[in-house]
Protein backbone atom coordinates (compact mmCIF):
# COMPACT_ATOMS: atom_id res chain seq x y z
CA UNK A 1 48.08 110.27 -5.04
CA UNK A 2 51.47 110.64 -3.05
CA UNK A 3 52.19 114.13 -0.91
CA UNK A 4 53.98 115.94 -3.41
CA UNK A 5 50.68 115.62 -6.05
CA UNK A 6 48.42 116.60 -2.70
CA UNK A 7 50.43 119.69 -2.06
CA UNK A 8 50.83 120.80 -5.78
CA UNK A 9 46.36 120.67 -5.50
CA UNK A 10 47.06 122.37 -2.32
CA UNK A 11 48.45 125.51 -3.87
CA UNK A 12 46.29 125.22 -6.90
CA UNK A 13 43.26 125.78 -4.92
CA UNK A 14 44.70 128.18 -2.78
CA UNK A 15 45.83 130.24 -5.46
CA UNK A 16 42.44 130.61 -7.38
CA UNK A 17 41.21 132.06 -4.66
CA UNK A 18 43.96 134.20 -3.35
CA UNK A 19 42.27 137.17 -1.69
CA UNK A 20 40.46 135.03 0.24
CA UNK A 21 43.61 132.84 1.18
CA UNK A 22 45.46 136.18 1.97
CA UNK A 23 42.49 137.20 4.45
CA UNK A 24 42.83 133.85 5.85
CA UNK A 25 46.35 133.87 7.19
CA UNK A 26 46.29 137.64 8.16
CA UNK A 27 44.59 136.01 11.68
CA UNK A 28 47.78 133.60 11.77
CA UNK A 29 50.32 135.93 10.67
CA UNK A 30 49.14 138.36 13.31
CA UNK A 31 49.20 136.00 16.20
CA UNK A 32 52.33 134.23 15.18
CA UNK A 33 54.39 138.16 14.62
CA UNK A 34 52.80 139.09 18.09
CA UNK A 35 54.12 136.01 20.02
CA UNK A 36 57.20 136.18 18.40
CA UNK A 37 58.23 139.83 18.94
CA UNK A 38 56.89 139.50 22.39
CA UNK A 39 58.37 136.82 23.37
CA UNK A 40 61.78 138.46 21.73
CA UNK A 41 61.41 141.78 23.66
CA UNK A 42 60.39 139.79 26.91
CA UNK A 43 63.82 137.72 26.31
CA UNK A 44 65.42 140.93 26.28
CA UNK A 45 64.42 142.10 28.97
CA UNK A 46 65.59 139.47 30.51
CA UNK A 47 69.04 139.53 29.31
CA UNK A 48 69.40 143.12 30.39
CA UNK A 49 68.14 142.44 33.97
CA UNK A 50 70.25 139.62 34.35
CA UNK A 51 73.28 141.37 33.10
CA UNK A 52 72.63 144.44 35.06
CA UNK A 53 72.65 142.34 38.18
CA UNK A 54 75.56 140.29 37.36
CA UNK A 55 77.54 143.22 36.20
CA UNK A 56 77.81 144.12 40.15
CA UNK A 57 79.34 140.82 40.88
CA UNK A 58 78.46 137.60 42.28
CA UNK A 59 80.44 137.59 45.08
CA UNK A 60 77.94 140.56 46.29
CA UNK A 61 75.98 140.17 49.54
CA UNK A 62 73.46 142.13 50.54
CA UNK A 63 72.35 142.60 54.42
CA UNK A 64 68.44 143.88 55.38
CA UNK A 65 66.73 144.57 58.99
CA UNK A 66 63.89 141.73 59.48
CA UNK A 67 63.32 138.81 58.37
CA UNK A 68 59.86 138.00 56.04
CA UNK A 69 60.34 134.27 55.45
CA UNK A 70 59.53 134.20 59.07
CA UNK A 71 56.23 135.23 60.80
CA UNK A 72 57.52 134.71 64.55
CA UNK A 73 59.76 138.00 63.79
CA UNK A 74 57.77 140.76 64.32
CA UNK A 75 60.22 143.28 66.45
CA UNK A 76 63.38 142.49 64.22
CA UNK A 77 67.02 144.71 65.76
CA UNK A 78 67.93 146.87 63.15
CA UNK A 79 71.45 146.71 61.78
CA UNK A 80 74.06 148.90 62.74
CA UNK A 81 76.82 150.38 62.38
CA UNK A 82 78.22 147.66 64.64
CA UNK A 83 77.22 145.08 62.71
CA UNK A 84 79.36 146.19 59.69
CA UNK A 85 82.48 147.01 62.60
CA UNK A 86 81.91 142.89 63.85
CA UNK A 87 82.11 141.64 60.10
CA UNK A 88 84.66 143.91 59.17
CA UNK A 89 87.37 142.99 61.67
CA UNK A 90 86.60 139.60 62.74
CA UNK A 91 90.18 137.66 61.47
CA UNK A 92 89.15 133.99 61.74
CA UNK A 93 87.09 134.20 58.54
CA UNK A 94 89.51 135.97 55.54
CA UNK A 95 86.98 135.96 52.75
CA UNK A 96 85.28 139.03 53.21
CA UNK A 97 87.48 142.35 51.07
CA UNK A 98 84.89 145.25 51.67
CA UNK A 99 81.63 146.03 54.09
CA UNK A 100 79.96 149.64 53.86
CA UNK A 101 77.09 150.25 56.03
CA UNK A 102 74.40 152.07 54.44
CA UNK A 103 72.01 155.04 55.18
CA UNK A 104 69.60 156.42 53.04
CA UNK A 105 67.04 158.92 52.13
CA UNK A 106 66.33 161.26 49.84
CA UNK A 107 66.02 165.07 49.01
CA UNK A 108 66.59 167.83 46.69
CA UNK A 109 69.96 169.47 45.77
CA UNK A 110 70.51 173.18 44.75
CA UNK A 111 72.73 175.58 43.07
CA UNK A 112 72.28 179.10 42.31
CA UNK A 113 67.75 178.57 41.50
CA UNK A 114 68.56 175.04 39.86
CA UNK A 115 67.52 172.38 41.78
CA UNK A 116 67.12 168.50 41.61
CA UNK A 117 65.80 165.79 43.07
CA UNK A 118 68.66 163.43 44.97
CA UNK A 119 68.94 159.67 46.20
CA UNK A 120 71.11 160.49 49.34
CA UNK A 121 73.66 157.54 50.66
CA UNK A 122 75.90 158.17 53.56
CA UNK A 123 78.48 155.47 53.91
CA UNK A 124 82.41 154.95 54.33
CA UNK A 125 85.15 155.07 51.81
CA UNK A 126 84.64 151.34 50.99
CA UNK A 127 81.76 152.01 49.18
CA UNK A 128 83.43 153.21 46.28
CA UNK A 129 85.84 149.68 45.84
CA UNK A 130 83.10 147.11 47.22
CA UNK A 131 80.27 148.96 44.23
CA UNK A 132 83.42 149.69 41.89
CA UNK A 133 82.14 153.51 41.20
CA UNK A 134 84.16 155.14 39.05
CA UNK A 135 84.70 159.34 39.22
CA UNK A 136 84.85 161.07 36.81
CA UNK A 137 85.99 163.98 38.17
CA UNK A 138 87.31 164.67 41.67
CA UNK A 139 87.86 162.30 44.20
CA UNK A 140 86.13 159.97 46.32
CA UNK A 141 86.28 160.83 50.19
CA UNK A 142 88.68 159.43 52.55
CA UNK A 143 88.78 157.77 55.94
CA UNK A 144 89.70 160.54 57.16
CA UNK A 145 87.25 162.88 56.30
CA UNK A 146 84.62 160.39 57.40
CA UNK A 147 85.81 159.98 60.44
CA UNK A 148 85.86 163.21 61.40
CA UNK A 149 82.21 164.36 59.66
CA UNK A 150 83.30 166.99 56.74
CA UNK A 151 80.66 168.17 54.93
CA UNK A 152 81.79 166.74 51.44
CA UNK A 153 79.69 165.26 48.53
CA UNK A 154 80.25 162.89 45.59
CA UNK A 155 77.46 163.84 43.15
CA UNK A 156 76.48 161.36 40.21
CA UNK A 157 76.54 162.60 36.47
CA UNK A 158 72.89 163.43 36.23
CA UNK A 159 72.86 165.41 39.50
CA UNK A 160 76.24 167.49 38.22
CA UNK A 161 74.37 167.72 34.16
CA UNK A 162 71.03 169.60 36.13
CA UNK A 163 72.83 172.11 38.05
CA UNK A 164 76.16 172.54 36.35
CA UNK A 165 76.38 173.70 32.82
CA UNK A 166 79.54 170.67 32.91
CA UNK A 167 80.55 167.99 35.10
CA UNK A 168 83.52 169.40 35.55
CA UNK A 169 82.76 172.52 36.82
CA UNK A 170 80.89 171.02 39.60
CA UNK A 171 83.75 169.79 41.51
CA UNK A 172 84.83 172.11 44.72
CA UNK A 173 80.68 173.72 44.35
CA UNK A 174 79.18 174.34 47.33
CA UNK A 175 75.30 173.32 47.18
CA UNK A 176 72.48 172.58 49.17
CA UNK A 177 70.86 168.97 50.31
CA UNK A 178 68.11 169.02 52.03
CA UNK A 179 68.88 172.94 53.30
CA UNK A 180 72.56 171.72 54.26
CA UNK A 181 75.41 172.56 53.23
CA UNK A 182 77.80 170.41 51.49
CA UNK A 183 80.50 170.66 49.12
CA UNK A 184 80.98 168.59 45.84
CA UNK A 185 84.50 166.55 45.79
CA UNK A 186 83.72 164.17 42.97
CA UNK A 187 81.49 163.69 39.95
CA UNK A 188 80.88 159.80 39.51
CA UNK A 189 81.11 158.78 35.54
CA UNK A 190 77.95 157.92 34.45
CA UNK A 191 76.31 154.25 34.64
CA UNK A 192 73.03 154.14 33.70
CA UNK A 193 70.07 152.45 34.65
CA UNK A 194 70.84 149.08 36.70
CA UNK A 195 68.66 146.20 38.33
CA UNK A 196 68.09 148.74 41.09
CA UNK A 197 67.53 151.84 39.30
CA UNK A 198 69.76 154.73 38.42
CA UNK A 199 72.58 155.82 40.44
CA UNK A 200 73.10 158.68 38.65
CA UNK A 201 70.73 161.20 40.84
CA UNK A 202 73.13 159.58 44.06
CA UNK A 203 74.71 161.98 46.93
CA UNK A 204 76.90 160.02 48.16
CA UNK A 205 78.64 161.29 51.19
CA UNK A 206 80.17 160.28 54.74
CA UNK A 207 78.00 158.34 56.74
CA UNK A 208 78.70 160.50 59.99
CA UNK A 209 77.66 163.50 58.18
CA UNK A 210 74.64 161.91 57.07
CA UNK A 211 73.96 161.02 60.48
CA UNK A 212 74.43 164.35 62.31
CA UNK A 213 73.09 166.83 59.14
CA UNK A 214 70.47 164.46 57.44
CA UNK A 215 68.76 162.05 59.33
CA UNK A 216 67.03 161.99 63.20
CA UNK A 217 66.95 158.31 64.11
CA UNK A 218 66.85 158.21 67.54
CA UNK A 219 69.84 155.04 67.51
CA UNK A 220 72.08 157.16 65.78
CA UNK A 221 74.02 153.86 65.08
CA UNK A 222 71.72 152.48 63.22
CA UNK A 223 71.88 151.74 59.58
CA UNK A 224 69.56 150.36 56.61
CA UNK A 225 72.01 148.47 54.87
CA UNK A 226 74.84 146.92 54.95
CA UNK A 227 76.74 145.73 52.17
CA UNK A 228 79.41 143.29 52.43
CA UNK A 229 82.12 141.59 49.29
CA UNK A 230 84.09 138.89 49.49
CA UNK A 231 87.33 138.09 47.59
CA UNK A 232 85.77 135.72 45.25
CA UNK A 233 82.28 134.04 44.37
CA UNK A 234 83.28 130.13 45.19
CA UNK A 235 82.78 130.39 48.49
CA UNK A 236 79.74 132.01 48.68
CA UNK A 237 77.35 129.82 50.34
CA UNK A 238 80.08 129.70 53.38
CA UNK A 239 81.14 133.50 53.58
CA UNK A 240 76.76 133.88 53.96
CA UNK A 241 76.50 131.13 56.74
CA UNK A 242 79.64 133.08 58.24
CA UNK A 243 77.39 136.24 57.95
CA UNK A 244 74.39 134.90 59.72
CA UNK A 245 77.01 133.58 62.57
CA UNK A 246 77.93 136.90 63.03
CA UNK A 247 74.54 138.94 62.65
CA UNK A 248 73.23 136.21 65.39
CA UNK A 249 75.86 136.44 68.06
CA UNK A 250 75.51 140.43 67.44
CA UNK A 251 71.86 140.31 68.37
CA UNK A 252 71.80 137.93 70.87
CA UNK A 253 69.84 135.08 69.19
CA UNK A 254 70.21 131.72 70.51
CA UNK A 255 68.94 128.32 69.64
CA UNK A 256 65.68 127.93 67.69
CA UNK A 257 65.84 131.78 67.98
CA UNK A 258 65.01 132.60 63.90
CA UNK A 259 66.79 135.08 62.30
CA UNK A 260 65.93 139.09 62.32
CA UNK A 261 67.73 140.05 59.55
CA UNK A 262 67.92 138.82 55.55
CA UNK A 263 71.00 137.94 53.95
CA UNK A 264 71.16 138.43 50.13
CA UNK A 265 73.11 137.09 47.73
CA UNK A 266 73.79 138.21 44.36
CA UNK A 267 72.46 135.06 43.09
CA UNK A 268 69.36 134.71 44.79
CA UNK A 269 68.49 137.86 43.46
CA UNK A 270 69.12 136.57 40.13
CA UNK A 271 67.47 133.73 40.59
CA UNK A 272 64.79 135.59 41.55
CA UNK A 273 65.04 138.38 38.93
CA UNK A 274 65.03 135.03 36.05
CA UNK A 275 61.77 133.63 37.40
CA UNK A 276 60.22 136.65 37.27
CA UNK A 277 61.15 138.01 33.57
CA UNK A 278 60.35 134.34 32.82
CA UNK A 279 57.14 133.81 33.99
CA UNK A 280 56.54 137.43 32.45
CA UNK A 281 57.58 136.35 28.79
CA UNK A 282 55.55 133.30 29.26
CA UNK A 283 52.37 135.44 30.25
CA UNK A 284 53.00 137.45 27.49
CA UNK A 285 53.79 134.84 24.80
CA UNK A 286 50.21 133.45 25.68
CA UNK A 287 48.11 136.10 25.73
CA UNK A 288 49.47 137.15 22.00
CA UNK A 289 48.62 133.60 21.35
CA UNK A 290 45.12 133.91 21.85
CA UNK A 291 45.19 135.25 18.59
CA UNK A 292 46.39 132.39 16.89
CA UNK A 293 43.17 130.31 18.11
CA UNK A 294 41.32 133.58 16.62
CA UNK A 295 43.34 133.09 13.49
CA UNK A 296 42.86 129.08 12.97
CA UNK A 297 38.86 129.95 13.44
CA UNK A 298 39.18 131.79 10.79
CA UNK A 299 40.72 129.19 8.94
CA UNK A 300 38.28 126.26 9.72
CA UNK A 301 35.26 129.12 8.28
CA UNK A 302 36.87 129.21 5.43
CA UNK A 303 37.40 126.02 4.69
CA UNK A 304 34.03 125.02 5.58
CA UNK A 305 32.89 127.91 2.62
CA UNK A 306 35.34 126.05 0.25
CA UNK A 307 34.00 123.03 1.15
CA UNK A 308 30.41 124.29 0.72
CA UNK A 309 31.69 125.84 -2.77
CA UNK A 310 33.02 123.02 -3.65
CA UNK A 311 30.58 119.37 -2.82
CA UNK A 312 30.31 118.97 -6.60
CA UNK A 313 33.74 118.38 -7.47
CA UNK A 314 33.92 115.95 -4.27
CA UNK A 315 31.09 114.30 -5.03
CA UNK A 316 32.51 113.81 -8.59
CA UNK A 317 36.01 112.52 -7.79
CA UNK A 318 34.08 110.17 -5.24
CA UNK A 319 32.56 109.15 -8.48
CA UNK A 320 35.90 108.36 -10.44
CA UNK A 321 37.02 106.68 -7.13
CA UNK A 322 38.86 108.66 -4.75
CA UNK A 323 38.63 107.36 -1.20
CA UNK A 324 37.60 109.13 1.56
CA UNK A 325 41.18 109.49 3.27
CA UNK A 326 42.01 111.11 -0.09
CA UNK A 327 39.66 113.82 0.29
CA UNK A 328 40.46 114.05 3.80
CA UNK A 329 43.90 114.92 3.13
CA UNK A 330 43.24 117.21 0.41
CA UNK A 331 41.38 119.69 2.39
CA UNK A 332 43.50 119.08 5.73
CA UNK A 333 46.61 119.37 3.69
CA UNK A 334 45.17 123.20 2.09
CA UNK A 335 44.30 124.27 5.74
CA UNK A 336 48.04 123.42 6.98
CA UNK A 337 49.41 125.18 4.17
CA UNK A 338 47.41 128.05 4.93
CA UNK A 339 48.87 128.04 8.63
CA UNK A 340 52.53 127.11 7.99
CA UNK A 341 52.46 130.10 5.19
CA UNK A 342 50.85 132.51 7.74
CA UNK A 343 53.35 130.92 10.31
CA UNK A 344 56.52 131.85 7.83
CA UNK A 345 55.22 135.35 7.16
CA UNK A 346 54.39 135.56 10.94
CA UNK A 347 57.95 135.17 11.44
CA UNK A 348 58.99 137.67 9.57
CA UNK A 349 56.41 139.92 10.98
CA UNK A 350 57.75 139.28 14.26
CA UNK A 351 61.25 140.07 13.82
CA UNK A 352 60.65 143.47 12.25
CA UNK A 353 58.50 144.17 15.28
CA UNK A 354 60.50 142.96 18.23
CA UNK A 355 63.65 144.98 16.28
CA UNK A 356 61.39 148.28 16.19
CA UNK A 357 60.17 147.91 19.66
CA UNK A 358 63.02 147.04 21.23
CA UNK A 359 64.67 150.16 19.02
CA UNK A 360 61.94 152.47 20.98
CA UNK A 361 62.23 151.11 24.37
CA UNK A 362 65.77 150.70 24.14
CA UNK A 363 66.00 147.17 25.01
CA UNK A 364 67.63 144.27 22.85
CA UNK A 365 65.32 142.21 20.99
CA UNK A 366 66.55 138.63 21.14
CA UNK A 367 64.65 135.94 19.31
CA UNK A 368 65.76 132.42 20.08
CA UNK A 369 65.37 129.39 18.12
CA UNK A 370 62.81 128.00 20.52
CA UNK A 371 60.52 130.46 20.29
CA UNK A 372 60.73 130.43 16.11
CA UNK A 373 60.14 126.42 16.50
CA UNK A 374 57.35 126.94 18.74
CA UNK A 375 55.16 129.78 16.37
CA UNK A 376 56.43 127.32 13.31
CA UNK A 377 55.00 124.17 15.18
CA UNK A 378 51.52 126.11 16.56
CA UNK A 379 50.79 127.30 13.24
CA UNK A 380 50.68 123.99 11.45
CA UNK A 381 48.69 122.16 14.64
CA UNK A 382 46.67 125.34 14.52
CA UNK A 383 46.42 124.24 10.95
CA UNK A 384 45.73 120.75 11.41
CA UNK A 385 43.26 121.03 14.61
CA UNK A 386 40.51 123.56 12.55
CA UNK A 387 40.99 121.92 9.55
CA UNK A 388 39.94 118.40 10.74
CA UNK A 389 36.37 119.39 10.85
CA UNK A 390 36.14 120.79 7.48
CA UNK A 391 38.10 118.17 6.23
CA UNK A 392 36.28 115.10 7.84
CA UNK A 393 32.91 117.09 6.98
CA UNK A 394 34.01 116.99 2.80
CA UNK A 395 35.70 113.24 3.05
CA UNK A 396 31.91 111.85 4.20
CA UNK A 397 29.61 113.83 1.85
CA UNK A 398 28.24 111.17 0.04
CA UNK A 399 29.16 111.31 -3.82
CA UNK A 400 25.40 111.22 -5.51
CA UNK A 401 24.26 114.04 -2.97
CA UNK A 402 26.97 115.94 -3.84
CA UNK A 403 26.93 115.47 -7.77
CA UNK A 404 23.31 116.61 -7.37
CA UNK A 405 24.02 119.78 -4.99
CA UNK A 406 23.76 123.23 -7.19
């Protein structure tokens, strides 16, 4: 009997009992549509964290106060405002375009009994270039007016939508942050939701004001951030050893001395970010295929009933002949069909899922041909693993015991 004549049986039996067959594969078609939109929407997610991040830039650098790779840091200097001067102005190192120093907080902005809760940055006019904010409306503020602390905002669109009845209309308002008074230059257009949250509910404003109106640091030079951009990405790894020359001599660390301070890349953040969403598909991918064990149980049950309903017509074509491989691969063969047509459907399944879920979370379902392989290939070992028993069980029933079972 060659594999086209086994397969033909295959569907034969299958078919005269097709309710059964159909309750069968529901267990596989659930587990392989569950790994598969999963593992689609988990994908997705990845995509639109990794393009989030890279959207700011690679040549990005971020710089943070302490250093956690290290235990003997336990005091660590914050930054200041300094720091940002020392990297700013230093001309034997022509890589770096932009560095903003950063302070922030938070707080709530009002206008005439509407009110809103506010991210609140205070930095210098470089902010706008190095992040590549766009306004809408307005202008951005100027060197000048940091330097010489006006009380000026630059509000993001979903700050100007809940207290203005239009964006436009917000700019030259006079509102309240934080009980102080500050008036709105420019309305930022709006960007959405990033690797780092939304930026839409920003005040951004000088970072003297914010450091005489909002804050009450004791070092009034001190900030939380500093950002700094180079000119391009392909020198990277040399504009951040630069960095760390700098950051060192500024805080007096010598020799063995370990860093007190963290210096970011855009890259190790998406390295970081990948590993994550990666490990997180993964997790996910195998806890919807716990299913698909539940699902091949199911399978080998009913195959052992078949082969239960069925020792008479072994036993008789032991009688005409058939070897015991033969039989084998009958029922084995009926058990991988079961799983590869579960698998198919599965597909299917999975692809209409991941679309509608990703359709109500707003993220971008992405299926990849791995993933389709892998559900394909599970079913049919899922298949051939709980069918062996059943199968082995019906090739060694021996054929007079089974002509004589009723």
């Amino acid at each position: 009997m060659n594999f086209f004549h086994i397969l033909l049986e295959s569907f034969d039996s299958l078919w005269a009992n097709k309710s059964r067959s159909l309750l069968t594969i529901l267990g596989i078609v659930i587990g392989v549509g569950a790994v598969i939109a999963l593992m689609a929407l988990g994908n997705g997610v990845q995509e639109e964290i990794v393009g989030q991040i890279s959207s700011a830039g690679s040549n990005l650098i971020f710089l943070f106060s302490g250093n956690p790779n290290d235990e003997e840091v336990r005091n660590p200097k914050p930054l200041t405002v300094q720091d940002a001067e020392a990297l700013a102005t230093n001309e034997f190192y022509t890589n770096i375009q932009y560095v903003a120093p950063i302070l922030s907080g938070s707080g709530a902005a009002t206008f005439e009994g509407e009110s809103t809760n506010v991210s609140i940055v205070g930095s210098t006019q470089n902010l706008q270039p190095l992040r590549e904010y766009e306004v809408e409306y307005g202008t951005w503020f100027t060197d000048l007016e940091v330097d010489s602390t006006e009380s000026v905002v630059v509000v993001g669109s979903q700050v100007a939508d809940d207290l203005f009845e239009t964006r436009k209309e917000a700019v030259g308002q006079t509102i309240r942050i934080s009980n102080q008074i500050f008036t709105i230059i420019g309305v930022m257009e709006e960007m959405g939701y990033s690797a780092g949250g939304s930026e839409d509910d920003s005040a951004i404003m000088p970072i003297t004001t914010a450091r005489a109106r909002l804050t009450s640091r004791q070092d009034h030079n001190q900030v939380d951030l500093i950002y700094v951009k180079s000119f391009t990405a392909d020198d990277i790894q040399l504009t951040e050893n630069y960095i760390t020359f700098i950051l060192r001599d500024q805080h007096g660390l010598i020799g063995d001395n370990p860093d007190d301070f963290t210096v970011f890349t855009q890259q190790s953040i998406l390295d970081i970010a990948t590993q994550i969403t990666g490990l997180m598909t993964t997790f996910l991918g195998a806890i919807a295929a716990v299913s698909l064990v539940v699902g091949g149980i199911g399978i080998m049950n009913i195959m052992l009933v078949s082969v239960t309903e069925r020792t008479r017509e072994i036993g008789l074509r032991k009688a005409l002949g058939a070897r015991q491989h033969v039989i084998l691969t009958q029922f084995l063969s009926e058990s991988v069909v079961l799983s590869l047509i579960g698998g198919i459907i599965g597909i299917i399944l999975g692809y209409l899922l991941s679309t509608i879920l990703g359709n109500l979370v707003d993220v971008a379902s992405v299926i990849q041909l791995d993933a389709i392989l892998l559900a394909t290939v599970t079913s049919a070992l899922v298949g051939i693993v709980f069918g062996v028993y059943p199968a082995s069980r019906a090739a060694k029933l021996p054929p007079v015991e089974a002509l004589r079972y009723e």
